[in-house]
Protein backbone atom coordinates (compact mmCIF):
# COMPACT_ATOMS: atom_id res chain seq x y z
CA UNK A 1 -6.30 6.15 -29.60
CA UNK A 2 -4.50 4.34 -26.91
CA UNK A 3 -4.19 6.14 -23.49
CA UNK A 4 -0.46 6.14 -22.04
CA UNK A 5 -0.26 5.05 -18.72
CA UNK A 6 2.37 7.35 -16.97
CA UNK A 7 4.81 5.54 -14.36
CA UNK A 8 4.48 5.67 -10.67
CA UNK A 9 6.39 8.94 -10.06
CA UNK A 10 5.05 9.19 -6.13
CA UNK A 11 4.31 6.81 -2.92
CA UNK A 12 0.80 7.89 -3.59
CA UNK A 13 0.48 6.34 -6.85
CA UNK A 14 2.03 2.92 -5.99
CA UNK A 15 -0.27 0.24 -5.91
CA UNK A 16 1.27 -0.89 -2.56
CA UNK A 17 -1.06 2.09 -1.01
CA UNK A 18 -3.78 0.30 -2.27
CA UNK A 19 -3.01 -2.64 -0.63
CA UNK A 20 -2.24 -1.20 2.41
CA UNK A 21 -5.52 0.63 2.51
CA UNK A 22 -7.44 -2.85 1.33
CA UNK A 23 -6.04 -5.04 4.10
CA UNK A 24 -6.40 -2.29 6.84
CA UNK A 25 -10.20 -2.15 5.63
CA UNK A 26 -10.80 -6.10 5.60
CA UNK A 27 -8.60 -6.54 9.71
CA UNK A 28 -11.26 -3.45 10.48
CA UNK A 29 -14.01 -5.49 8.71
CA UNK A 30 -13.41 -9.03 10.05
CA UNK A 31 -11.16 -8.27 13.37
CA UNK A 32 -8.91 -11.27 11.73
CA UNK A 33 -5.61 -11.56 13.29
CA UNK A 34 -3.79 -12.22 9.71
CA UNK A 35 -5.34 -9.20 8.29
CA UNK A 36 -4.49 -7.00 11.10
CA UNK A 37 -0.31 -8.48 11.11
CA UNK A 38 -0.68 -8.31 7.21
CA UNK A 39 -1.71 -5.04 7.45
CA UNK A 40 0.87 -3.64 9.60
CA UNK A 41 3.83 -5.32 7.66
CA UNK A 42 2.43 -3.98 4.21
CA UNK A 43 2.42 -0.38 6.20
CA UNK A 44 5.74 -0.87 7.58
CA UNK A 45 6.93 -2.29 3.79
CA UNK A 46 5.05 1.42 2.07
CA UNK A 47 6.99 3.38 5.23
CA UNK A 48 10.29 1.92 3.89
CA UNK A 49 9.71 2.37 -0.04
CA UNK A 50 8.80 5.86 0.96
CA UNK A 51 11.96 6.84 2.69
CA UNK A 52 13.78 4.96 -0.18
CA UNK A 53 11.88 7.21 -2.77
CA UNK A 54 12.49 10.54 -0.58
CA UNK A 55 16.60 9.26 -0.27
């Protein structure tokens, strides 16, 4: 049997948290400028998809 995968149906369950969460982890990790301006445009990017989602 096949398991269905249901489709993202909250900010929580996007993948772009995971990324978020990833590249906050490596800039904390390695202190490396592109993760850390990565980081905060991937957070800024979830902030806006959220307020999209609650619109």
């Amino acid at each position: 049997m096949r398991a269905s995968h249901a489709p993202c149906r909250s900010p929580g369950d996007d993948p772009l948290g995971a990324c978020v969460t990833g590249t906050s982890a490596l800039a904390a990790r390695t202190g490396s400028k592109l993760f850390v301006w990565t980081a905060v445009v991937l957070y800024v990017l979830l902030i806006l998809y959220v307020l999209l989602i609650a619109a």
